[in-house]
C-alpha atoms as a PDB file:
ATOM      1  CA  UNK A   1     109.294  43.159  -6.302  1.00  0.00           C
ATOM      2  CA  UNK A   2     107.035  43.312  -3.245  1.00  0.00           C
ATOM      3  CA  UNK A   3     107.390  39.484  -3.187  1.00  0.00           C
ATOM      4  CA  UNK A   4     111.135  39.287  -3.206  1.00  0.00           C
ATOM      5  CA  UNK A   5     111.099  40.436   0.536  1.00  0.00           C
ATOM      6  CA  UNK A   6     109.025  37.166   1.777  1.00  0.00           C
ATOM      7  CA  UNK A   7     111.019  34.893  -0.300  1.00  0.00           C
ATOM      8  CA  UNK A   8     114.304  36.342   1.333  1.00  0.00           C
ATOM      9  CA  UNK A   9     113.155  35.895   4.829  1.00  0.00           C
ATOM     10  CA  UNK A  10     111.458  32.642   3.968  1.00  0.00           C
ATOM     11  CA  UNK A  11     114.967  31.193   3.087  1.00  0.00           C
ATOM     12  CA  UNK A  12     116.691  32.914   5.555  1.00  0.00           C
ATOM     13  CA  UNK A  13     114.167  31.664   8.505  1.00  0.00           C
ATOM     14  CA  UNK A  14     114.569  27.764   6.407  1.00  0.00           C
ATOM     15  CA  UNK A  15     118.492  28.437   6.420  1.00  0.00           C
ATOM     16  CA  UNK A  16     118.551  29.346  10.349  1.00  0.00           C
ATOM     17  CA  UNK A  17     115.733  26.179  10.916  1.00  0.00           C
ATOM     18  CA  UNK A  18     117.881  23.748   8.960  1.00  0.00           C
ATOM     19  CA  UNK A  19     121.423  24.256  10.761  1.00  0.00           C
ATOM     20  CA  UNK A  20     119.420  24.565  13.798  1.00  0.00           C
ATOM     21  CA  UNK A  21     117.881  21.238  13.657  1.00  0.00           C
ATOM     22  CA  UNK A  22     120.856  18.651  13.321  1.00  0.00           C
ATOM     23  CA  UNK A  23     121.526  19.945  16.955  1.00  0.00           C
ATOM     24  CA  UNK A  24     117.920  19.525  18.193  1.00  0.00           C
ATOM     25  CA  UNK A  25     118.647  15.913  16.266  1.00  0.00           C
ATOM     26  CA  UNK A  26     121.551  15.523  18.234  1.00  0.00           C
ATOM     27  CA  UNK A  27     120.438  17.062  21.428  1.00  0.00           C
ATOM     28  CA  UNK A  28     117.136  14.218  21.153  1.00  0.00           C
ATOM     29  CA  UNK A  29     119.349  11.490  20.400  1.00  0.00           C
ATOM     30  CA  UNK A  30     121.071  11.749  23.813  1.00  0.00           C
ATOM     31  CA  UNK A  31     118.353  12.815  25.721  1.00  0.00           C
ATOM     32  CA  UNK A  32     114.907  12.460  24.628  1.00  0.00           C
ATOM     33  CA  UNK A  33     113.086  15.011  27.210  1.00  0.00           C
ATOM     34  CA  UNK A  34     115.756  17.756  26.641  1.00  0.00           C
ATOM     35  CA  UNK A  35     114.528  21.144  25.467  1.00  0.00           C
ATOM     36  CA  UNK A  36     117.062  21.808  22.413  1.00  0.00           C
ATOM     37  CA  UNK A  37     118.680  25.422  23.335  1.00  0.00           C
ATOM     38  CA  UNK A  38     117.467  26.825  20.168  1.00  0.00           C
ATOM     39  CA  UNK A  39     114.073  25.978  21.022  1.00  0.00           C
ATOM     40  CA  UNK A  40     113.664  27.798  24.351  1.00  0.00           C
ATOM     41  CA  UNK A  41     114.618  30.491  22.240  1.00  0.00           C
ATOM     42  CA  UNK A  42     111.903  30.685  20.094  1.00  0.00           C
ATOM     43  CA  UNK A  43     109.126  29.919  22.747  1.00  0.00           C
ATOM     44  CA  UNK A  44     110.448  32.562  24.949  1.00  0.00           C
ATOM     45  CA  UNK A  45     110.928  35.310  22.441  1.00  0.00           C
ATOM     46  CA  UNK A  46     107.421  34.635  21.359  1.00  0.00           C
ATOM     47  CA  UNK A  47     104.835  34.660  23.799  1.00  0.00           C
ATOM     48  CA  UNK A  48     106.839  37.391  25.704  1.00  0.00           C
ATOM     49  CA  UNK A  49     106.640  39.304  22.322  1.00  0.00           C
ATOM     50  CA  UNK A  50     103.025  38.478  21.885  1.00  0.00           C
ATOM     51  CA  UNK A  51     102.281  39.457  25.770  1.00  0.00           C
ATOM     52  CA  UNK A  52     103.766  42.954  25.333  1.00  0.00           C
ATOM     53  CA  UNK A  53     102.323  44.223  22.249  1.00  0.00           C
ATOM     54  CA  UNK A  54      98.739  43.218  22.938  1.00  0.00           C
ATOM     55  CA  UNK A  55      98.951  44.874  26.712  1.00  0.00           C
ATOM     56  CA  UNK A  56     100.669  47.778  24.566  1.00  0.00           C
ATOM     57  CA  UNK A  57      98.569  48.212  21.783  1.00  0.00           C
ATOM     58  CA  UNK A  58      96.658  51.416  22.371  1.00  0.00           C
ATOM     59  CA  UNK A  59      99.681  53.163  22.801  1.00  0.00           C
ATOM     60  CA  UNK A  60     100.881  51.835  19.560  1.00  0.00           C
ATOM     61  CA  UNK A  61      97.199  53.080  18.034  1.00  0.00           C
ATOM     62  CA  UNK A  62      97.502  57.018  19.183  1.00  0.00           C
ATOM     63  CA  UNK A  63     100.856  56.469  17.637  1.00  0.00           C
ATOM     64  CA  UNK A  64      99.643  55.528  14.301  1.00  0.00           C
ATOM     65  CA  UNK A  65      97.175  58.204  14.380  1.00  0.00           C
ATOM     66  CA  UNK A  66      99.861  61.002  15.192  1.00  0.00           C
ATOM     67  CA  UNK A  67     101.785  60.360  12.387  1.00  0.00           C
ATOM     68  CA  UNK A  68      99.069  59.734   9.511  1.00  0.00           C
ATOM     69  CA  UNK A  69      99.202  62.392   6.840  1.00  0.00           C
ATOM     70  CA  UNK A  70      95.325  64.340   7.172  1.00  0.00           C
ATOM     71  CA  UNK A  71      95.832  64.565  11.257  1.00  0.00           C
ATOM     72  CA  UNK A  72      93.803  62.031  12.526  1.00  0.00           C
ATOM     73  CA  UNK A  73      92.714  61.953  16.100  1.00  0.00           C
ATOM     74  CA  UNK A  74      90.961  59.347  18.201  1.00  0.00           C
ATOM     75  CA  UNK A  75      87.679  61.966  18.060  1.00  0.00           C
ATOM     76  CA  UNK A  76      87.977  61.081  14.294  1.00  0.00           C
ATOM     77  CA  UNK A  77      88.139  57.323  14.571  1.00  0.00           C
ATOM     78  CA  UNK A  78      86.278  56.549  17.986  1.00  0.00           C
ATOM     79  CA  UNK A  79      87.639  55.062  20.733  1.00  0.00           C
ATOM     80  CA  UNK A  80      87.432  51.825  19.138  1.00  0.00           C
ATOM     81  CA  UNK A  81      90.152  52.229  17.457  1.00  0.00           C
ATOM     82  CA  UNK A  82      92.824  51.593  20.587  1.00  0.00           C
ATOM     83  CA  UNK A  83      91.648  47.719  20.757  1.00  0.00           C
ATOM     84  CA  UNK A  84      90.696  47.212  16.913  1.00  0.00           C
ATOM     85  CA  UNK A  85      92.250  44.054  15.636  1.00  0.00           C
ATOM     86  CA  UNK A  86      94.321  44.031  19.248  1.00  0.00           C
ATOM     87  CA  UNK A  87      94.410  40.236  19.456  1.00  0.00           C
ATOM     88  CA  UNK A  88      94.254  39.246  15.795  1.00  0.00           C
ATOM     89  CA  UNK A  89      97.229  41.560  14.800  1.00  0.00           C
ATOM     90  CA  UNK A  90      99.212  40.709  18.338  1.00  0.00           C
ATOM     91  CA  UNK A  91      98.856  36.775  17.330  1.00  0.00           C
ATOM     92  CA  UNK A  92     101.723  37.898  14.404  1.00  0.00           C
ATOM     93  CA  UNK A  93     103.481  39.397  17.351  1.00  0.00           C
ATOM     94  CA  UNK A  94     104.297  35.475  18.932  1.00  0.00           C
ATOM     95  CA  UNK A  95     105.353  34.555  15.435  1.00  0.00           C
ATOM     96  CA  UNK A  96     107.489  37.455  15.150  1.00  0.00           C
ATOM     97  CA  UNK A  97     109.028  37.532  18.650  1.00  0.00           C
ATOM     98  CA  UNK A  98     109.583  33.673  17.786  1.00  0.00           C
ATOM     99  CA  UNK A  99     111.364  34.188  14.325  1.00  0.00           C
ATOM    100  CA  UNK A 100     113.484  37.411  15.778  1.00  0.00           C
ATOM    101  CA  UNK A 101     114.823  35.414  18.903  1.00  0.00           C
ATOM    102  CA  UNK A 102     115.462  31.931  17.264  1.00  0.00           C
ATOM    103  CA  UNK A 103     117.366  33.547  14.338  1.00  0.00           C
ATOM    104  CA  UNK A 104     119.031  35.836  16.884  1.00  0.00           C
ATOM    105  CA  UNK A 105     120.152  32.646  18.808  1.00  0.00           C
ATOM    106  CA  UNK A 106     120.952  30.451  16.205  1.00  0.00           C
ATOM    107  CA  UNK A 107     123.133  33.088  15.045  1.00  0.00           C
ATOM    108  CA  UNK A 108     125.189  35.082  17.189  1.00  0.00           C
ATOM    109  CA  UNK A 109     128.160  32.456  18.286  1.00  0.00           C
ATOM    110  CA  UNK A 110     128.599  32.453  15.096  1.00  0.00           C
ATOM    111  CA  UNK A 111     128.646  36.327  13.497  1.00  0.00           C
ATOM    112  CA  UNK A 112     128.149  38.421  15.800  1.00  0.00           C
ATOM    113  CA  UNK A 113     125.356  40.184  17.591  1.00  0.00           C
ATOM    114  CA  UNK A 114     125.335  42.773  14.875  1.00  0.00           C
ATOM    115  CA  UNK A 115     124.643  40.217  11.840  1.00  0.00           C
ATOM    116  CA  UNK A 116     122.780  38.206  14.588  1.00  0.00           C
ATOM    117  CA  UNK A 117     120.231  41.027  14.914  1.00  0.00           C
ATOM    118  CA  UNK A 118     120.110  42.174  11.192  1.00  0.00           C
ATOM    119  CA  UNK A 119     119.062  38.580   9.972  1.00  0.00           C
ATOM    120  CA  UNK A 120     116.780  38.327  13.032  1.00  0.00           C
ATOM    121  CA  UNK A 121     114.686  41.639  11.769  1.00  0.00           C
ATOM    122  CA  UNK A 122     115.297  40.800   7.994  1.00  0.00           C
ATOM    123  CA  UNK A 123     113.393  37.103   8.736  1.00  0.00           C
ATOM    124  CA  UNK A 124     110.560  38.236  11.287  1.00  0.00           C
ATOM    125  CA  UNK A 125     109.841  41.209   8.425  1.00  0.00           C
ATOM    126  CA  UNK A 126     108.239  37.961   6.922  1.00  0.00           C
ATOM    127  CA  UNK A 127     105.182  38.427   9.472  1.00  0.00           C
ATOM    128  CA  UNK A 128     105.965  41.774  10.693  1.00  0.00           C
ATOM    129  CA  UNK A 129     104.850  43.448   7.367  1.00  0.00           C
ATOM    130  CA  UNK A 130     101.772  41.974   7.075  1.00  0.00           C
ATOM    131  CA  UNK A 131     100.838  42.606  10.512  1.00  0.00           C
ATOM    132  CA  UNK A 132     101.654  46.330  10.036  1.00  0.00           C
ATOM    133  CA  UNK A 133      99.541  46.930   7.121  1.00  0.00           C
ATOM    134  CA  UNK A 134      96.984  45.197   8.587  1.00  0.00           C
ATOM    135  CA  UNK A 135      96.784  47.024  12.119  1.00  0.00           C
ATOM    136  CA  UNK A 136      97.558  50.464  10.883  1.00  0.00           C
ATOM    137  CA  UNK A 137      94.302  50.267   8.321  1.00  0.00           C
ATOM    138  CA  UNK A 138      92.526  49.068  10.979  1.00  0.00           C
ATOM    139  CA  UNK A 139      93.648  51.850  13.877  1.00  0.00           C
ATOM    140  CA  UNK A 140      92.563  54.775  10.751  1.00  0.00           C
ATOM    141  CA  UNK A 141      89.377  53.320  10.242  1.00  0.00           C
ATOM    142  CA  UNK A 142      90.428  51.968   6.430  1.00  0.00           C
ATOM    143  CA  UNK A 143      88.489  48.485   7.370  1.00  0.00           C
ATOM    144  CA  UNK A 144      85.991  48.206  10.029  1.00  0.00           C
ATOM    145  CA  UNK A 145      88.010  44.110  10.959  1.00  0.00           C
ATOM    146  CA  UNK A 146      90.088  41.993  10.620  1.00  0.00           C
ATOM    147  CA  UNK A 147      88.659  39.605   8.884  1.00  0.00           C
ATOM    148  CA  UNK A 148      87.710  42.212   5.925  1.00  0.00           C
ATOM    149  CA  UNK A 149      90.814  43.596   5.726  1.00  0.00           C
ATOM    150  CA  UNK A 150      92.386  40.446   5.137  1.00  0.00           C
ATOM    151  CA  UNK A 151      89.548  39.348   2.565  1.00  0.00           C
ATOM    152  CA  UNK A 152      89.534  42.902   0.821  1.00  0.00           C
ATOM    153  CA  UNK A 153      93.768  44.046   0.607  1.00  0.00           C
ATOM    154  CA  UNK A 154      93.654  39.904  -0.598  1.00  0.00           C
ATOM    155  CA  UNK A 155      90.467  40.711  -3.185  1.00  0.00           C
ATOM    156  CA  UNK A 156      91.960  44.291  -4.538  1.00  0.00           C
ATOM    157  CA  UNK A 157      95.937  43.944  -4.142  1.00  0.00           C
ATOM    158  CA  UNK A 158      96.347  40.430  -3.942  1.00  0.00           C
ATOM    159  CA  UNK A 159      99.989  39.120  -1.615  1.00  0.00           C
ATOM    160  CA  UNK A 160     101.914  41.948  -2.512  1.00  0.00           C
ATOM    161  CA  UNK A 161      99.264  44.331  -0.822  1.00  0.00           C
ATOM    162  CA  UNK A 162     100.188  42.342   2.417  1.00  0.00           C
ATOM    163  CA  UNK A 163     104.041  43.356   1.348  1.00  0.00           C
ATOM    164  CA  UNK A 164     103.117  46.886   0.623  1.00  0.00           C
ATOM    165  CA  UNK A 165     105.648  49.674   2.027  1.00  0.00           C
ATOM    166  CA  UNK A 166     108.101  46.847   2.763  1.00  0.00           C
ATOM    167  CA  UNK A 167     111.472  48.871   2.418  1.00  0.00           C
ATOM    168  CA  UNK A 168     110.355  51.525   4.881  1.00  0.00           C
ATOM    169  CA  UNK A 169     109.833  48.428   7.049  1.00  0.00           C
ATOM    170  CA  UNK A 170     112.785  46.611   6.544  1.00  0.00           C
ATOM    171  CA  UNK A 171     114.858  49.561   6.468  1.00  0.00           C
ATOM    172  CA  UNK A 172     113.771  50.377   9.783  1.00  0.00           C
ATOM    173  CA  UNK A 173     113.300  47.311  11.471  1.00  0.00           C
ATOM    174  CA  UNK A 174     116.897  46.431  10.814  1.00  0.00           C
ATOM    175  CA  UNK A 175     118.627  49.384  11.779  1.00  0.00           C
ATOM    176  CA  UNK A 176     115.896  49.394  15.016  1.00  0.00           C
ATOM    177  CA  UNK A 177     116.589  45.569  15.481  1.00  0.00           C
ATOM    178  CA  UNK A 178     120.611  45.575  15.287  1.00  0.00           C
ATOM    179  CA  UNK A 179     120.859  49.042  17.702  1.00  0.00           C
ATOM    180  CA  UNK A 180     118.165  47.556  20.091  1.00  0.00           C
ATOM    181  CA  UNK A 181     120.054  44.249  20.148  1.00  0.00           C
ATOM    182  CA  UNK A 182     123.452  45.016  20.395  1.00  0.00           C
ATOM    183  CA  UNK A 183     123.195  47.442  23.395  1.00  0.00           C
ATOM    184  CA  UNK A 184     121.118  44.823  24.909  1.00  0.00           C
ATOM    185  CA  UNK A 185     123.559  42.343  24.309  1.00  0.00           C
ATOM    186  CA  UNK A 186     126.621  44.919  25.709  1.00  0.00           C
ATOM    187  CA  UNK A 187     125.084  46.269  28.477  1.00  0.00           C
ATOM    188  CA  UNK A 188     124.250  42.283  29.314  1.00  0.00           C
ATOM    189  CA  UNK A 189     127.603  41.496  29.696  1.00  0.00           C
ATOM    190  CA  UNK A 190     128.922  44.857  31.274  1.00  0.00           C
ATOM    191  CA  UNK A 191     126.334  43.967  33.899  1.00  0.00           C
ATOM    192  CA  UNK A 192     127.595  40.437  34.352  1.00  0.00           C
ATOM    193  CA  UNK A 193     130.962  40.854  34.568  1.00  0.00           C
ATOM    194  CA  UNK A 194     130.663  43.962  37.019  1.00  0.00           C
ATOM    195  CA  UNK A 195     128.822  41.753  38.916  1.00  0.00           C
ATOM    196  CA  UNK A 196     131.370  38.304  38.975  1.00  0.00           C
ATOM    197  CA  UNK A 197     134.183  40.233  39.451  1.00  0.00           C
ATOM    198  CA  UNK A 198     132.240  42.350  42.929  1.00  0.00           C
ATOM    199  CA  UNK A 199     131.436  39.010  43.913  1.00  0.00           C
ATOM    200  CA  UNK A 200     133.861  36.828  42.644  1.00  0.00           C
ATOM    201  CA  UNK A 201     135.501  36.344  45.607  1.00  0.00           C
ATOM    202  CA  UNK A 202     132.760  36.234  47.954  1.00  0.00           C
ATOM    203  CA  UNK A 203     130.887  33.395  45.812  1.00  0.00           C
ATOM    204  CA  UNK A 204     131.692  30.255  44.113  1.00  0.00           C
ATOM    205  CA  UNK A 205     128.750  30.293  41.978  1.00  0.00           C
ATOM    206  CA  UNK A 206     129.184  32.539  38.864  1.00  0.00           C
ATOM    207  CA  UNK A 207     125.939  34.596  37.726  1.00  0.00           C
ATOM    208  CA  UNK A 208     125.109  33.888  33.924  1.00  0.00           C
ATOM    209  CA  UNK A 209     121.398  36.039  34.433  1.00  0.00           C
ATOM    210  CA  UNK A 210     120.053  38.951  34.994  1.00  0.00           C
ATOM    211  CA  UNK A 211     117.371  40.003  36.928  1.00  0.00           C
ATOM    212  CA  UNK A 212     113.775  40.378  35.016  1.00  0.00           C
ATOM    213  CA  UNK A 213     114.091  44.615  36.466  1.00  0.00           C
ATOM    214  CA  UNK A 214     117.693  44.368  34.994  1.00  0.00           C
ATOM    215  CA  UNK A 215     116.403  43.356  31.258  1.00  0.00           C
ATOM    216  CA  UNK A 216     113.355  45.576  31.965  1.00  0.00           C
ATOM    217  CA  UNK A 217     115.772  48.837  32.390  1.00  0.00           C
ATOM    218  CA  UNK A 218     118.074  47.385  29.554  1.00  0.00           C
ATOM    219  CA  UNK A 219     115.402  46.720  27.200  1.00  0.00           C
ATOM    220  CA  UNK A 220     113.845  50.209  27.865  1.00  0.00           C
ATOM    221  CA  UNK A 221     117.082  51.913  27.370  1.00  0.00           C
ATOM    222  CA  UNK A 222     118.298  50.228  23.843  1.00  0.00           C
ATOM    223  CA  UNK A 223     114.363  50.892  22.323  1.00  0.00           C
ATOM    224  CA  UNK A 224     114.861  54.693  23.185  1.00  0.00           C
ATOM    225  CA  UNK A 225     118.269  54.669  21.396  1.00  0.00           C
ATOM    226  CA  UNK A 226     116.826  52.723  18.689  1.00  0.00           C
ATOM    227  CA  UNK A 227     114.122  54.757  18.491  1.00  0.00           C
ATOM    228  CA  UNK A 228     115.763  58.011  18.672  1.00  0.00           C
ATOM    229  CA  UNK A 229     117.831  56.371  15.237  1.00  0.00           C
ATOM    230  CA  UNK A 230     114.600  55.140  13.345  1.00  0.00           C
ATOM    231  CA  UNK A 231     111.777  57.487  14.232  1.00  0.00           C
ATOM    232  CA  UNK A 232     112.012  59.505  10.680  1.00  0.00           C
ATOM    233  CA  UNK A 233     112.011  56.214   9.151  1.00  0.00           C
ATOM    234  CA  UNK A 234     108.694  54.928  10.893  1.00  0.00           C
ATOM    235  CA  UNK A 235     106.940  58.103  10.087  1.00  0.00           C
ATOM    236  CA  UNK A 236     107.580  57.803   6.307  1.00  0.00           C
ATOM    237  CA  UNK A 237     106.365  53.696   6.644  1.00  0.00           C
ATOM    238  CA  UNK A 238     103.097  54.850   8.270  1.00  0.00           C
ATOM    239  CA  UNK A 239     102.536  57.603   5.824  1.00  0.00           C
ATOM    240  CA  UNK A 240     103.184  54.842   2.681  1.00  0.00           C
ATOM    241  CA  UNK A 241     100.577  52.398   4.854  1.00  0.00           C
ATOM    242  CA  UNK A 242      97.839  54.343   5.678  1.00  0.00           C
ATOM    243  CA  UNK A 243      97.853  56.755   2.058  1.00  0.00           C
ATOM    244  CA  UNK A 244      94.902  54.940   1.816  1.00  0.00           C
ATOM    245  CA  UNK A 245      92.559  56.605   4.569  1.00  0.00           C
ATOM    246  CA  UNK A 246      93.997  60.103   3.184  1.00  0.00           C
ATOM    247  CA  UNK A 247      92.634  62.120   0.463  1.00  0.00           C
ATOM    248  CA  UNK A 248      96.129  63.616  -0.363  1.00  0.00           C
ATOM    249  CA  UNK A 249      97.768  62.595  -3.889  1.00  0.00           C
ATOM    250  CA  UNK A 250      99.163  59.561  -2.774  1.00  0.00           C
ATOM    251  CA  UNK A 251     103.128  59.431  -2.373  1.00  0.00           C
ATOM    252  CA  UNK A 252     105.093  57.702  -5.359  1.00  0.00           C
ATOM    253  CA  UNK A 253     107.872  56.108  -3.451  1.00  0.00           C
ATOM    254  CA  UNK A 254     109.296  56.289   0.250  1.00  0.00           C
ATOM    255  CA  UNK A 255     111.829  59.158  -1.000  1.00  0.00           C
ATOM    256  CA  UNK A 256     109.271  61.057  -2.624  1.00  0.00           C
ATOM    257  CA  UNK A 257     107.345  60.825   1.076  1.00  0.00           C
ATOM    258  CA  UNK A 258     110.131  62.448   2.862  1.00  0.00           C
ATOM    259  CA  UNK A 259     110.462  65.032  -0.091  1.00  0.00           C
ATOM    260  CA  UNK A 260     107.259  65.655   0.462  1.00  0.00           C
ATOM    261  CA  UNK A 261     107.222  65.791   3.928  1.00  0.00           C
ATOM    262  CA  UNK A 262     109.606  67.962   4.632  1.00  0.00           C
ATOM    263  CA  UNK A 263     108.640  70.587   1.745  1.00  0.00           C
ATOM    264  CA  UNK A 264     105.085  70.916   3.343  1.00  0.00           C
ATOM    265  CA  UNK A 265     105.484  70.187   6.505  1.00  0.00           C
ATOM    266  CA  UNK A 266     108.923  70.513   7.519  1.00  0.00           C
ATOM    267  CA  UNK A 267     111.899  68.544   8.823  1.00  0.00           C
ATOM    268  CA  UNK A 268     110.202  68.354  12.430  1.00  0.00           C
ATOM    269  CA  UNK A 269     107.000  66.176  11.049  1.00  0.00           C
ATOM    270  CA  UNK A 270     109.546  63.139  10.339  1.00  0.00           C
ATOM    271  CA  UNK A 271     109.562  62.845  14.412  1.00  0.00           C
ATOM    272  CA  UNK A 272     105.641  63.075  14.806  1.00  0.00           C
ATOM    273  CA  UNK A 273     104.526  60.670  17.177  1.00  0.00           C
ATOM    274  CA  UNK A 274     107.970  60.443  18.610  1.00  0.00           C
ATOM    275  CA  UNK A 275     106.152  60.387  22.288  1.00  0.00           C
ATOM    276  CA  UNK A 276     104.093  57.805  21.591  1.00  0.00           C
ATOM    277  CA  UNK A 277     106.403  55.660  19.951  1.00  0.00           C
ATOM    278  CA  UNK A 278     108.854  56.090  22.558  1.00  0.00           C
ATOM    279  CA  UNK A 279     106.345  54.924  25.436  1.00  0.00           C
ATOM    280  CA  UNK A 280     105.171  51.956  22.858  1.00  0.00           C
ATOM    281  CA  UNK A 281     108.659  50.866  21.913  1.00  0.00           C
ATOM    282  CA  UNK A 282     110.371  51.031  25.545  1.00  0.00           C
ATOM    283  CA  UNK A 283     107.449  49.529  27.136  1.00  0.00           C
ATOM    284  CA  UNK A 284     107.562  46.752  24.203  1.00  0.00           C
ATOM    285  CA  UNK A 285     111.169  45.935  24.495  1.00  0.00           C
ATOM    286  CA  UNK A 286     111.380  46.416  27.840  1.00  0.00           C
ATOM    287  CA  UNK A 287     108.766  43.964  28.479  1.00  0.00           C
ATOM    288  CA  UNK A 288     110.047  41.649  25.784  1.00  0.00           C
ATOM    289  CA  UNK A 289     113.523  41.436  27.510  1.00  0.00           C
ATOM    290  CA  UNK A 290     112.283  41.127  31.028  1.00  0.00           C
ATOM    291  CA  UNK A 291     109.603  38.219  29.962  1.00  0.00           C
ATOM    292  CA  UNK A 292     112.624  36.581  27.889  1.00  0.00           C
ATOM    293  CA  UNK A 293     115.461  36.334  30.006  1.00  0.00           C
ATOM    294  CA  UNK A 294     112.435  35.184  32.612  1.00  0.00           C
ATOM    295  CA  UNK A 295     110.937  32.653  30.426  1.00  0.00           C
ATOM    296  CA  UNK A 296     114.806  31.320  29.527  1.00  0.00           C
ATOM    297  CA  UNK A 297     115.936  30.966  33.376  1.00  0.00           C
ATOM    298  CA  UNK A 298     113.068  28.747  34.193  1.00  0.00           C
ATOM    299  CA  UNK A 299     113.095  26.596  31.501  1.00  0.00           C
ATOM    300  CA  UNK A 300     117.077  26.752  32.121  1.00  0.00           C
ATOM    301  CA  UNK A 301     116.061  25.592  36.104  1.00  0.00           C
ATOM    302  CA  UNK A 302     113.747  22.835  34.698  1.00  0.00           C
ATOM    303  CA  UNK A 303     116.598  21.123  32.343  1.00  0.00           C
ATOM    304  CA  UNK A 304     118.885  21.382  34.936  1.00  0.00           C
ATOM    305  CA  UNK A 305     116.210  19.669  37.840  1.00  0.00           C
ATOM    306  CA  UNK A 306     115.071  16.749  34.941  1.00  0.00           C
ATOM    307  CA  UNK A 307     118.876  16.602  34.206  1.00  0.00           C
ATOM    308  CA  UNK A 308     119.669  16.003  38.160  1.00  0.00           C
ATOM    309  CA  UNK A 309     116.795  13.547  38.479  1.00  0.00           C
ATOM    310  CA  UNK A 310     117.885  11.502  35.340  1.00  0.00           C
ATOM    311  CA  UNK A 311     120.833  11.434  36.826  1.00  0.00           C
ATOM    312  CA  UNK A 312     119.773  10.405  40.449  1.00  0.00           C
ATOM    313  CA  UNK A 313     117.810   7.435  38.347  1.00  0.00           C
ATOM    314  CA  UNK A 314     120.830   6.157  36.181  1.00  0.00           C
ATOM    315  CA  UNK A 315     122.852   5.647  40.097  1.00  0.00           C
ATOM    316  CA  UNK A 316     119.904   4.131  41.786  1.00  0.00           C
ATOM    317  CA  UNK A 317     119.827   1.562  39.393  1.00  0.00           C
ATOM    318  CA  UNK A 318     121.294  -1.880  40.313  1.00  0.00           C
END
C-alpha cells in the first residue's frame, strides 16, 4: 500500500507532462527561443520553493521538535539540529515547488483552481514524503545525516519506509494545498480587478501582476488559513514520522494517534507547535508567492523584449 501513493502521483505528474508537451511542441515549432508557458511555471515555482524553505528551515526544526511525542527540545538534540540536512532535504523542496506549480498551471483553465491545487499537492506528495521522513529523523536526532538516513530507512524498510505516514501527508497537504491556493488565486483577482477598474480610466495599459509585497501579504494570509485548517493533521503526521526517536508503544495507525492523543494528552496537543508552524508556513508561502509571481514577470518581460526584437528583425529584412 505505501507504494500505491508514488505510483498515483507518478502518473498524475506523466499525465500533466504529456498534455503539457504537445504545446511546448507547438510553442517550439513557431518559435524556437520561446519559453513554453508551462515551463516558466515549473522553474519559477521551484527555485522560489527551494529558496524559502532552506532560509526557513530552523523554524521548520523547533517545529518538529514541539510536536514530537517524548517533548523534545533543542537542549535535547543540540543546536545542530536547526541546519541538519538543511540543503540536502531543501534540494526536494525545488522539485516539489516545480511539480506543485507546473501541475497547478497545466491545470487550472481547465478545472478549476480547486482540482488545480488538489492534483498539484497529490503529485508533489511524490517528493514531498520522502523529504519529510527524511528531515524530521534528522531534526530528532534518529540519524546523525543524510546520507545514513537514506542508506539505513533504504537497508531496514526498504521504498515504502521513504512512503511511511503517507496519508497523514497527503491528507494534509491537499486540504493545505487547495485552501492555500484558492485564496491565493481569489484574492489575486479581487486585487486586479479593484485595481483596473480605479485605474481603468486613467490608463490604457491593463495590470495582469501583482506586486512581489502584494503576493508576499497574499501568500502569508492563505498559509495562516490553511494552517489554521490542517494543524491537527500535521501534528498526527509528525507523531507517525518520528515514533521512531520515542520510546512510547508506537501508534498503530493515524486514527489510533489522535485517539491516543487526545486520551493522554488532550484535544489541545493536536495544535502543538501551532506557533511555529504558523511563522514556518506564512514565511514559506509568503516567500514562495512573492519569488513566483517575481520570477514569472521577468521571464514574462524577456519573451515579450526577444518577441519585439524578432520582430524588429523579420521588418528590417529586405
Amino acid at each position: 500500500m505505501n507504494l500505491l501513493l508514488p505510483l498515483l502521483c507518478l502518473f498524475l505528474l506523466c499525465h500533466s507532462a504529456s498534455s503539457s508537451a504537445v504545446h511546448v511542441v507547438a510553442a517550439r515549432s513557431r518559435q524556437r527561443r520561446r519559453l513554453p508557458a508551462w515551463s516558466q511555471k515549473v522553474l519559477a515555482g521551484g527555485s522560489s520553493r527551494a529558496l524559502a524553505q532552506a532560509v526557513l528551515y530552523p523554524v521548520d526544526a523547533l517545529r518538529t521538535l514541539a510536536q514530537t511525542r517524548d517533548g523534545r527540545t533543542l537542549a535535547d538534540v543540540g543546536a545542530k539540529a536547526l541546519s541538519r540536512g538543511c540543503l540536502t532535504t531543501s534540494s526536494f523542496a525545488l522539485a516539489q515547488g516545480a511539480i506543485q506549480f507546473g501541475i497547478f498551471a497545466a491545470w487550472n483553465d481547465r478545472v478549476g483552481p480547486v482540482v488545480a491545487s488538489a492534483l498539484g499537492a497529490a503529485g508533489s506528495c511524490l517528493v514531498s514524503v520522502p523529504q519529510e521522513v527524511i528531515k524530521q529523523r534528522l531534526v530528532t536526532g534518529v540519524y546523525p545525516s543524510f546520507r545514513n538516513a537514506v542508506a539505513t530507512i533504504y537497508q531496514t524498510e526498504g521504498i515504502p519506509g521513504f512512503y511511511s505516514a503517507w496519508r497523514p501527508t497527503v491528507s494534509r497537504n491537499v486540504p493545505f494545498v487547495i485552501t492555500t491556493f484558492t485564496t491565493m488565486d481569489f484574492m489575486k483577482r479581487k486585487l486586479l480587478h479593484r485595481h483596473n477598474n480605479n485605474h481603468n480610466n486613467k490608463k490604457n495599459k491593463k495590470k495582469t501582476h501583482l506586486t512581489t509585497a502584494e503576493n508576499l501579504v497574499i501568500g502569508m494570509g492563505s498559509a495562516l488559513v490553511g494552517g489554521v485548517v490542517t494543524q491537527p493533521i500535521d501534528v498526527v503526521k509528525t507523531r507517525m514520522m518520528t515514533q521512531a526517536a520515542s520510546t512510547a508503544i508506537p501508534y498503530t495507525s493515524a486514527l489510533d494517534c489522535v485517539v491516543t492523543i487526545v486520551k493522554k494528552e488532550g484535544f489541545r496537543k493536536l495544535y502543538a507547535g501551532f506557533g511555529q508552524r504558523s511563522v514556518y508556513m506564512c514565511g514559506l508561502w509568503g516567500i514562495t508567492f512573492a519569488m513566483n509571481g517575481y520570477v514569472n514577470q521577468k521571464l514574462a518581460e524577456q519573451q515579450q523584449q526577444q518577441q519585439k526584437q524578432q520582430k524588429q528583425h523579420r521588418n528590417n529584412k529586405p
